[in-house]
N, C-alpha and C. Protein backbone atom coordinates (compact mmCIF):
# COMPACT_ATOMS: atom_id res chain seq x y z
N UNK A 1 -7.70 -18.31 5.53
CA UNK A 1 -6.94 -19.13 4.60
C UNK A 1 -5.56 -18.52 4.38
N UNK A 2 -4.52 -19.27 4.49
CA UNK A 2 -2.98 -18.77 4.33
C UNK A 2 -2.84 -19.49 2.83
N UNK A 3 -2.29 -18.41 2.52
CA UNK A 3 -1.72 -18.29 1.15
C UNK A 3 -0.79 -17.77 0.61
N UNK A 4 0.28 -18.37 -0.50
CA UNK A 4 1.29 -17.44 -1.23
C UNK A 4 0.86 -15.68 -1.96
N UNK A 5 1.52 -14.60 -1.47
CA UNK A 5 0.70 -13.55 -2.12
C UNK A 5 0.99 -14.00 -3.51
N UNK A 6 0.86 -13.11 -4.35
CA UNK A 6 1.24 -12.25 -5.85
C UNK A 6 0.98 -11.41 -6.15
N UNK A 7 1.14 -10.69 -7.29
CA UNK A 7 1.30 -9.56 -7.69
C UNK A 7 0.16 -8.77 -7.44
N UNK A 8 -1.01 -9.52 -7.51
CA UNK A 8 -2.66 -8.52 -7.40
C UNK A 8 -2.64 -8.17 -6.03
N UNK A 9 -1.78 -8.72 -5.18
CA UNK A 9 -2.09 -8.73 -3.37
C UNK A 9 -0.68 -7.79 -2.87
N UNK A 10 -0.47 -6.91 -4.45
CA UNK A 10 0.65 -5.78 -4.19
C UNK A 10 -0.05 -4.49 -3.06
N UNK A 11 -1.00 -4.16 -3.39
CA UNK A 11 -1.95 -3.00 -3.04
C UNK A 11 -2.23 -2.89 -1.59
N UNK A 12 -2.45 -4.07 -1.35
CA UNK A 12 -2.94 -4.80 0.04
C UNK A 12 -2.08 -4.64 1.23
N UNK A 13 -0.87 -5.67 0.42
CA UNK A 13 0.66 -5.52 0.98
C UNK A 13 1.33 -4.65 1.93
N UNK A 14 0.90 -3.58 0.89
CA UNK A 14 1.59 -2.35 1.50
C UNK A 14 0.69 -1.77 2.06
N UNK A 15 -0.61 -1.67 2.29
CA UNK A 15 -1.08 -0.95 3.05
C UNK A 15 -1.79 -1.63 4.72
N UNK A 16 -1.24 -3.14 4.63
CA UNK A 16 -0.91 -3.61 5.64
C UNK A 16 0.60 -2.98 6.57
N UNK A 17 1.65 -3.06 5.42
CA UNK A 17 2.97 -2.37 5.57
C UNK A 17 2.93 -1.47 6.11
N UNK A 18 1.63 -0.29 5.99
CA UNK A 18 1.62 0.71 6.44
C UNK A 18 1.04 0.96 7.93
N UNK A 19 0.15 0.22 7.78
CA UNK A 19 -0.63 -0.45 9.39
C UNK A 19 0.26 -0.40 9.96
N UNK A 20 1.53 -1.71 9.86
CA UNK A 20 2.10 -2.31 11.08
C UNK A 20 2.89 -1.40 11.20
N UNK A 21 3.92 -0.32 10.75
CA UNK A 21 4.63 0.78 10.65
C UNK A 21 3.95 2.10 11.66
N UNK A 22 3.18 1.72 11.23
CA UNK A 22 2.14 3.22 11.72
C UNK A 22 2.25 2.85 12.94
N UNK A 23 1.99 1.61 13.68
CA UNK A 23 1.76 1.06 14.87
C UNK A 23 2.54 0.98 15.87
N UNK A 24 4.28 0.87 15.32
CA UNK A 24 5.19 1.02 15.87
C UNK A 24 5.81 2.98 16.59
N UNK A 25 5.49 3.58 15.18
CA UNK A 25 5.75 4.90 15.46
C UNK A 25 5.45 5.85 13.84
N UNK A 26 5.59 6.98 14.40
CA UNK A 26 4.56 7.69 13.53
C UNK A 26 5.20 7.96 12.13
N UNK A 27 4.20 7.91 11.26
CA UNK A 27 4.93 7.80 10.35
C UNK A 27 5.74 9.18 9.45
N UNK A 28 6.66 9.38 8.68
CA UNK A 28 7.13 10.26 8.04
C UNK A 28 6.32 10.77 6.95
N UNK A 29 5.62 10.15 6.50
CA UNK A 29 5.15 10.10 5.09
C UNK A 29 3.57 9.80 5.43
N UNK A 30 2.94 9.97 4.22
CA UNK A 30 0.98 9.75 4.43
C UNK A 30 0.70 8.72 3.84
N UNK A 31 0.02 7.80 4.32
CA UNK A 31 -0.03 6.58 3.70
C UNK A 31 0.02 6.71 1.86
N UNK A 32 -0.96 7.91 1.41
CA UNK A 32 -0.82 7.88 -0.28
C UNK A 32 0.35 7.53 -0.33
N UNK A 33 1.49 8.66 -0.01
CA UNK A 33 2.72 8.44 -0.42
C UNK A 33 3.54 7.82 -0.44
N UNK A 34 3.30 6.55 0.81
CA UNK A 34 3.79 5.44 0.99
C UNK A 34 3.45 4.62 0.29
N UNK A 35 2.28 4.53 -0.42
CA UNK A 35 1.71 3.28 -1.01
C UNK A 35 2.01 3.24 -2.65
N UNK A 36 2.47 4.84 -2.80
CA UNK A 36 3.33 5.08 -4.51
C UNK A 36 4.61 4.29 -4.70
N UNK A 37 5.34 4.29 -3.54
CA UNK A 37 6.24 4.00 -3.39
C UNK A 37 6.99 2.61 -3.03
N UNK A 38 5.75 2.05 -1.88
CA UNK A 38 5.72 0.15 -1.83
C UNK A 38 5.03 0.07 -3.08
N UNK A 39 3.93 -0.11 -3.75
CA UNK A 39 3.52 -0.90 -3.97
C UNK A 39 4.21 -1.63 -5.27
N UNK A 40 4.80 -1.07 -6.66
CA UNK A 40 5.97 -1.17 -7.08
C UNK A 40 7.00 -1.90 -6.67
N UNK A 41 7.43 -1.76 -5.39
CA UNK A 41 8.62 -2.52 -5.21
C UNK A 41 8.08 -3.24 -4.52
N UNK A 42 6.80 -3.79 -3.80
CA UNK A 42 6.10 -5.18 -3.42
C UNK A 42 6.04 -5.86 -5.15
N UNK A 43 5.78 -5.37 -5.94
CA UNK A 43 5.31 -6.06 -7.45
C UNK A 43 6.13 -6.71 -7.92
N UNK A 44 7.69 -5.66 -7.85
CA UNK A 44 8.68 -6.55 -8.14
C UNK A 44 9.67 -7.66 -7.94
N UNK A 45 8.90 -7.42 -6.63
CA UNK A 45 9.48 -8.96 -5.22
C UNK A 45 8.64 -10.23 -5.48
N UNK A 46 7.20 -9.97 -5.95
CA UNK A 46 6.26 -11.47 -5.85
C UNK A 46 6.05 -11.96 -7.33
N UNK A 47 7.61 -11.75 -8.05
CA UNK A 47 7.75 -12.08 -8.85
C UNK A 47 8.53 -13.73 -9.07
N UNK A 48 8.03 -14.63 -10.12
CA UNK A 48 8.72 -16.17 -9.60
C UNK A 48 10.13 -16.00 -9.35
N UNK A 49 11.08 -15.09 -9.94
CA UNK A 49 12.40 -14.96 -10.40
C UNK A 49 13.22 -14.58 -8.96
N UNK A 50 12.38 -13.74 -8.07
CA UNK A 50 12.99 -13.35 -6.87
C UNK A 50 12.99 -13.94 -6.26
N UNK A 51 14.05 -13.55 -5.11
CA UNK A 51 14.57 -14.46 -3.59
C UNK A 51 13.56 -13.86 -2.53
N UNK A 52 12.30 -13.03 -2.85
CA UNK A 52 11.42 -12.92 -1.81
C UNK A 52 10.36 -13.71 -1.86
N UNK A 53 9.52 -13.94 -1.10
CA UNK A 53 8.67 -14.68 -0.85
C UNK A 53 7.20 -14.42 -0.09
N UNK A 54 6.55 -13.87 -0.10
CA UNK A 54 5.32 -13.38 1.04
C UNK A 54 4.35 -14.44 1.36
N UNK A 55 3.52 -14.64 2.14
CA UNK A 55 2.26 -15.42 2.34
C UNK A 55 1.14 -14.13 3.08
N UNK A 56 0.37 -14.72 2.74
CA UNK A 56 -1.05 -13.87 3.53
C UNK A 56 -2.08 -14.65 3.73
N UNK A 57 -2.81 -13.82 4.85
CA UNK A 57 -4.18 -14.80 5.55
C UNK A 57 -5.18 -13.42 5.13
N UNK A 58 -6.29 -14.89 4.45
CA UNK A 58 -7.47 -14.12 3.85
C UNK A 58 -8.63 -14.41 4.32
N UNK A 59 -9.50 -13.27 4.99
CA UNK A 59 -10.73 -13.57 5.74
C UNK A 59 -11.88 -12.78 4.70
N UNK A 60 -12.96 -13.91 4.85
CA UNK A 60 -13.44 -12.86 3.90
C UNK A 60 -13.61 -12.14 2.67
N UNK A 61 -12.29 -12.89 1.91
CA UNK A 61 -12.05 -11.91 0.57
C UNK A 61 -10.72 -11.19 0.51
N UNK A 62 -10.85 -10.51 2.10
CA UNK A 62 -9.49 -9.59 2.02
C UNK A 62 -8.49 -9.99 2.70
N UNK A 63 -7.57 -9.95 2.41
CA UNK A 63 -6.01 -9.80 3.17
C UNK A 63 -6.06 -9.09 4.23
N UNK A 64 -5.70 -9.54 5.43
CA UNK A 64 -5.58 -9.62 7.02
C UNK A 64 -4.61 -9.59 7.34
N UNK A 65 -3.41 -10.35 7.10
CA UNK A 65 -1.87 -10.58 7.56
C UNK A 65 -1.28 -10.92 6.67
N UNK A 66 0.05 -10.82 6.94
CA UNK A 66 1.10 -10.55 5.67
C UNK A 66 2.66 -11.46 6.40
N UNK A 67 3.82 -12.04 6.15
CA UNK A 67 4.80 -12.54 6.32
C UNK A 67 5.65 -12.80 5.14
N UNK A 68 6.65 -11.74 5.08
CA UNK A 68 7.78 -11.62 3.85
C UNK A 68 8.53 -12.69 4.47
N UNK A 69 9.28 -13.31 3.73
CA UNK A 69 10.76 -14.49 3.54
C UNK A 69 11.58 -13.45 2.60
N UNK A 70 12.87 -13.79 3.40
CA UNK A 70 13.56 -13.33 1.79
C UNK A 70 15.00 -14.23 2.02
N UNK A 71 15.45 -14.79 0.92
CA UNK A 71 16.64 -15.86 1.38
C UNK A 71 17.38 -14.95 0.66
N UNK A 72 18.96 -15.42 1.41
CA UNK A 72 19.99 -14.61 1.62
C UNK A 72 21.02 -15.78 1.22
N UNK A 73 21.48 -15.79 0.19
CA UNK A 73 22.67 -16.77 -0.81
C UNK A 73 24.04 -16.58 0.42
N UNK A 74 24.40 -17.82 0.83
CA UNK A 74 25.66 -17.53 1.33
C UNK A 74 26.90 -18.01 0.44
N UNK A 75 27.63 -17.63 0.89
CA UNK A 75 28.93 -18.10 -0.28
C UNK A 75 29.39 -19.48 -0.09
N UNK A 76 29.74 -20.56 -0.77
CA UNK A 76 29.64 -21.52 -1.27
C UNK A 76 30.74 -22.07 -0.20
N UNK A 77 30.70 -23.11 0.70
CA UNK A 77 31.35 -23.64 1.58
C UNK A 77 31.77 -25.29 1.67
N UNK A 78 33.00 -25.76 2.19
CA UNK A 78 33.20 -27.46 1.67
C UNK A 78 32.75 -28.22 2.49
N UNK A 79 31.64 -27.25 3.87
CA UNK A 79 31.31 -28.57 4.89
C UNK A 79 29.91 -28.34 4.57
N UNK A 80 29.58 -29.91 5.49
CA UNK A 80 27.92 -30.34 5.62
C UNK A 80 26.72 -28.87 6.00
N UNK A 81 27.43 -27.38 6.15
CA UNK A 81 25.98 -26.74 6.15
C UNK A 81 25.39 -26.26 4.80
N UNK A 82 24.23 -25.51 4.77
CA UNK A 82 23.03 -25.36 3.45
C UNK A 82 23.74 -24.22 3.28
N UNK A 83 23.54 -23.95 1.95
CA UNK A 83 24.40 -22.27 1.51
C UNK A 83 23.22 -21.27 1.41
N UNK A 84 22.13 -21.35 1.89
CA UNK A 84 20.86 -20.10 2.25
C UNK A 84 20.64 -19.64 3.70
N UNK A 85 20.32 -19.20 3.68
CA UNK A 85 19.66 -18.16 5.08
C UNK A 85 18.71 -17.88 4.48
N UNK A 86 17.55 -17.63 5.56
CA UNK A 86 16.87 -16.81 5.27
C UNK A 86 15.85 -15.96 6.38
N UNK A 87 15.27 -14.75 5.78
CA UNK A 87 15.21 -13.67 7.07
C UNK A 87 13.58 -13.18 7.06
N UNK A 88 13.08 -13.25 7.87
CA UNK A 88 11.32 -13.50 7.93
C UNK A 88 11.57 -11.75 8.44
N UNK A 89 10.86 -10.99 7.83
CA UNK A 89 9.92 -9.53 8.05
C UNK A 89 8.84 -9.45 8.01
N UNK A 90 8.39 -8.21 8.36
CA UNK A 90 6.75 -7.65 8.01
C UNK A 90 5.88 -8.48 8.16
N UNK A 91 5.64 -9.50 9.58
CA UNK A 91 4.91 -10.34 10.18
C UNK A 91 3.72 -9.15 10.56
N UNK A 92 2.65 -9.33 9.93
CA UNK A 92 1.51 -8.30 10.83
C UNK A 92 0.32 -9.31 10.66
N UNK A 93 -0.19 -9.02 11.47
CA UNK A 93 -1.81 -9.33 11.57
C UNK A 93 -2.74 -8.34 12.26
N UNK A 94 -3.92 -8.02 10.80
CA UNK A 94 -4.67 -6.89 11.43
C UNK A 94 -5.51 -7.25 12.75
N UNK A 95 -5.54 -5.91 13.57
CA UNK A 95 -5.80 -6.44 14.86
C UNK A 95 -7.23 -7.08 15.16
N UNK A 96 -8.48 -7.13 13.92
CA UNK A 96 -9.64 -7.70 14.22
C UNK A 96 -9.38 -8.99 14.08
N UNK A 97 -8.14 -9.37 13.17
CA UNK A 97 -7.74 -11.05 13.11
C UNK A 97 -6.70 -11.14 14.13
N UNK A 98 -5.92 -10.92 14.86
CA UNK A 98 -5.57 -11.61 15.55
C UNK A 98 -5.88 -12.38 16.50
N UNK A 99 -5.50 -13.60 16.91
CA UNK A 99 -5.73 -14.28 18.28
C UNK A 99 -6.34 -15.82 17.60
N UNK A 100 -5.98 -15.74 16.05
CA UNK A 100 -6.49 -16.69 15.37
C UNK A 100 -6.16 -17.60 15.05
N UNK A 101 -4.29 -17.72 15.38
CA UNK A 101 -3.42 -18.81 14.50
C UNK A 101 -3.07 -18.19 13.34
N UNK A 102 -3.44 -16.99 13.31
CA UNK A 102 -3.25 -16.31 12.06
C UNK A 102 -1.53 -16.48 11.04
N UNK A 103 -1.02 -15.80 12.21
CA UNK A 103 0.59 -15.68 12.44
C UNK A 103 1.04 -17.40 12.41
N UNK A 104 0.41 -18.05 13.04
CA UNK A 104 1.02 -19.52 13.29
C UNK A 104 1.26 -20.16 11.73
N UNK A 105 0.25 -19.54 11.12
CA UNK A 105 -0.39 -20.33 9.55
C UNK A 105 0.83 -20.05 9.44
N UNK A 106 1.21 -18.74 9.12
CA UNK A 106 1.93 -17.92 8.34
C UNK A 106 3.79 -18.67 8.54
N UNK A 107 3.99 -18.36 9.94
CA UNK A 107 5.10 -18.64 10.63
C UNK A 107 5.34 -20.37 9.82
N UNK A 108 4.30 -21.48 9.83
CA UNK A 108 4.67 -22.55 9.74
C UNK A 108 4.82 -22.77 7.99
N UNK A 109 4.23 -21.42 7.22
CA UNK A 109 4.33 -22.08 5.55
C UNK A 109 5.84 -21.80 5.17
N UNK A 110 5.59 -20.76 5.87
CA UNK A 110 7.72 -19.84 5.82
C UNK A 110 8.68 -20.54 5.87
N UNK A 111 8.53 -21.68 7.21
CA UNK A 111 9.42 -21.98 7.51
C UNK A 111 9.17 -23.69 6.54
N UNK A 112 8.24 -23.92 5.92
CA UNK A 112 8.31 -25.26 5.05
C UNK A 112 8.67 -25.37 3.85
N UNK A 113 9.01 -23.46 3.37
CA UNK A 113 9.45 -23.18 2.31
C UNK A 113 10.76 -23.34 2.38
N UNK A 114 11.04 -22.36 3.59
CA UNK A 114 13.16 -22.51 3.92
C UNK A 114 13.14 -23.71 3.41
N UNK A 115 12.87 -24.77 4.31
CA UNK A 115 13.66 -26.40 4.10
C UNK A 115 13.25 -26.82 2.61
N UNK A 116 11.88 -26.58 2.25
CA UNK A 116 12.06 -26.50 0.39
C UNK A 116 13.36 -26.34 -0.29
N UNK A 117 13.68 -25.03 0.20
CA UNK A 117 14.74 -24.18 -0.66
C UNK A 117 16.03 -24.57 -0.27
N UNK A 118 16.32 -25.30 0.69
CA UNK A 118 17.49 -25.76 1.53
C UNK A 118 18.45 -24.79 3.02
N UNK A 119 17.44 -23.79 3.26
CA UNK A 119 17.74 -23.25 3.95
C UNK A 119 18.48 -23.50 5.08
N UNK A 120 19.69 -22.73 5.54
CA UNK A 120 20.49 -23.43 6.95
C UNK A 120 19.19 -22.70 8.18
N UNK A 121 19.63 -21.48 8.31
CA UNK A 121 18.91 -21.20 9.48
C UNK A 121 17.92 -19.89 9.03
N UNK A 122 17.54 -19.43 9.74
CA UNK A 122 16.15 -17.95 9.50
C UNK A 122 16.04 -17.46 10.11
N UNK A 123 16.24 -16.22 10.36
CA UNK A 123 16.57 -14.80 11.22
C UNK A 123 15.51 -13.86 11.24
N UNK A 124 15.00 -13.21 12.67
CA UNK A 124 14.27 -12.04 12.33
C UNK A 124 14.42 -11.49 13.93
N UNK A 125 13.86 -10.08 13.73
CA UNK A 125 14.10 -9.14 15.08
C UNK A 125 12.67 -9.10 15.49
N UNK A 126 12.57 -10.30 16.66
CA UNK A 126 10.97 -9.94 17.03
C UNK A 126 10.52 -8.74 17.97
N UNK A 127 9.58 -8.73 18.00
CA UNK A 127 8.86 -7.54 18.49
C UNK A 127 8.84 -8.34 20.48
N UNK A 128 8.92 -7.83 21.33
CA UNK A 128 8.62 -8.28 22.65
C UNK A 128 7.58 -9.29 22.80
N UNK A 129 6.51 -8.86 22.47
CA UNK A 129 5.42 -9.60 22.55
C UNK A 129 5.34 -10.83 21.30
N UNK A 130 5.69 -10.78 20.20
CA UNK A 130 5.70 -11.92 19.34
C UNK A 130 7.26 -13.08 19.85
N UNK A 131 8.15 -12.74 20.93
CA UNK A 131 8.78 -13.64 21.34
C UNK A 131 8.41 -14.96 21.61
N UNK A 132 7.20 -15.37 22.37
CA UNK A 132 7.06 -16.56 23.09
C UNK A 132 6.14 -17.44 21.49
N UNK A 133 5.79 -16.64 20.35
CA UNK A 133 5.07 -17.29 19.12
C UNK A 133 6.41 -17.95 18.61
N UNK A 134 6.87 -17.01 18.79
CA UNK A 134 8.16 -17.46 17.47
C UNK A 134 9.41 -18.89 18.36
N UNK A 135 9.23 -18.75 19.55
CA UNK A 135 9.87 -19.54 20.25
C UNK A 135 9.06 -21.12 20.24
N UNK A 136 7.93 -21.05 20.16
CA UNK A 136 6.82 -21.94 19.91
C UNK A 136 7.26 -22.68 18.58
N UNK A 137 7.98 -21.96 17.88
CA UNK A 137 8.56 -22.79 16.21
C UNK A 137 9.99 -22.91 16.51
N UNK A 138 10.87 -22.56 17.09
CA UNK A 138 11.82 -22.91 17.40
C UNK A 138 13.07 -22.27 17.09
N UNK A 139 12.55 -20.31 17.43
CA UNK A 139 13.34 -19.85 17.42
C UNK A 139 14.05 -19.46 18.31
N UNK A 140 15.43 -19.41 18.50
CA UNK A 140 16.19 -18.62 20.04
C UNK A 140 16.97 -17.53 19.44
N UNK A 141 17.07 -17.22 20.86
CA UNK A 141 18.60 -16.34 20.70
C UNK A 141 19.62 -16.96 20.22
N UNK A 142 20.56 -16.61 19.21
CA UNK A 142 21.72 -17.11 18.84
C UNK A 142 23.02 -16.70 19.76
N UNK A 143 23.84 -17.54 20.07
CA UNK A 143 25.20 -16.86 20.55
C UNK A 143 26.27 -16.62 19.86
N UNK A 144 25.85 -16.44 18.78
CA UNK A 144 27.15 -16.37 17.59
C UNK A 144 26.76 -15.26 16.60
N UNK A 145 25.94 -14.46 17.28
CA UNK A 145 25.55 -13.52 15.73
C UNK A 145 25.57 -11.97 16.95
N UNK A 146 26.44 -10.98 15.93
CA UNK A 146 26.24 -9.90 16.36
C UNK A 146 25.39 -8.55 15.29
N UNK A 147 25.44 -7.78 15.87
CA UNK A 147 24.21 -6.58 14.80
C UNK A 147 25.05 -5.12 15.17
N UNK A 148 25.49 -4.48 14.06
CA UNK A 148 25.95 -2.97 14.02
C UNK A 148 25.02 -2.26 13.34
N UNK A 149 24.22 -1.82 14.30
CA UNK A 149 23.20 -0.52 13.50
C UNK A 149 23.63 0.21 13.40
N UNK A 150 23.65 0.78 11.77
CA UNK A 150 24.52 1.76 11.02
C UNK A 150 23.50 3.50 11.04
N UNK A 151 21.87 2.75 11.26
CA UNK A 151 21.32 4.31 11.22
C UNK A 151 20.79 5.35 12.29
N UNK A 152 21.78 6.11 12.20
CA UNK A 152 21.91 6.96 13.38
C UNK A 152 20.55 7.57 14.43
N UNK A 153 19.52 7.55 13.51
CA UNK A 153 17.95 7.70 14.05
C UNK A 153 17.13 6.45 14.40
N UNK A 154 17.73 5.29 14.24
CA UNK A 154 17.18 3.81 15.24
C UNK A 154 17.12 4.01 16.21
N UNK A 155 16.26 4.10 16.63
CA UNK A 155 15.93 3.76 18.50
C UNK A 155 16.44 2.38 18.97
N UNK A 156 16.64 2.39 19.93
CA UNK A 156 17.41 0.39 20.67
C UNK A 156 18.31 0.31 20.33
């Protein structure tokens, strides 16, 4: 079942957060210490007042997968485009759920929220292998957007 998180599905959150992190490369920190530290600032995001947004897929009882939104206010313009963006993160699905539509749920509530909210377009840095999902909803490469990674220990 895909669903909007909240605040009780702070705990969860992040220690999904920590999964998909861990998965990429090793981590700095021990999950305790990571989870002092998200779970707080997951609490204060799945709040009604914020510009973030999460959904999760629940098997079972528990939280499985996770997909942050977060819209991005653009400055106020005199032609026909929407003055939001918005930028999809922390797509995971634990690996006993994947292969389920899991991600698809997720990918399609995200993007029914943007156009809710009036969103122009929605940005994210996929992973290799989540390319051909996300292309499936109708994402591409843009030819008009460039990226300056400012932190000197990013890999790519």
């Amino acid at each position: 079942m895909i669903r909007p998180a909240n605040i009780q599905d702070a705990a969860a959150l992040a220690d999904l957060r920590y999964a998909f992190r861990a998965e990429m490369r090793q981590p700095l920190e021990s999950r305790d210490q990571f989870l002092v530290r998200c779970v707080p600032w997951m609490e204060s995001r799945l709040v009604s007042n914020s510009t973030w947004f999460c959904w999760v897929a629940e098997e079972g009882g528990a939280v499985v997968a996770s997909l942050w939104l977060s819209l991005i206010e653009k400055i106020p313009n005199p032609g026909p485009e929407l003055e939001w963006h918005a930028y999809i993160t922390s797509v995971y699905v634990h690996p006993a759920s994947r292969g389920r539509a899991v991600a698809r749920g997720m990918i399609e509530a995200a993007l029914a929220s943007g156009r809710k909210h009036g969103v122009d377009s929605v940005i994210l840095w996929p992973s290799e292998l989540s390319r051909p999902l996300y292309a499936r909803h109708g994402f591409r490469q843009p030819g008009d957007m460039l990226e300056a990674v400012l932190d000197p220990g990013r890999e790519g």
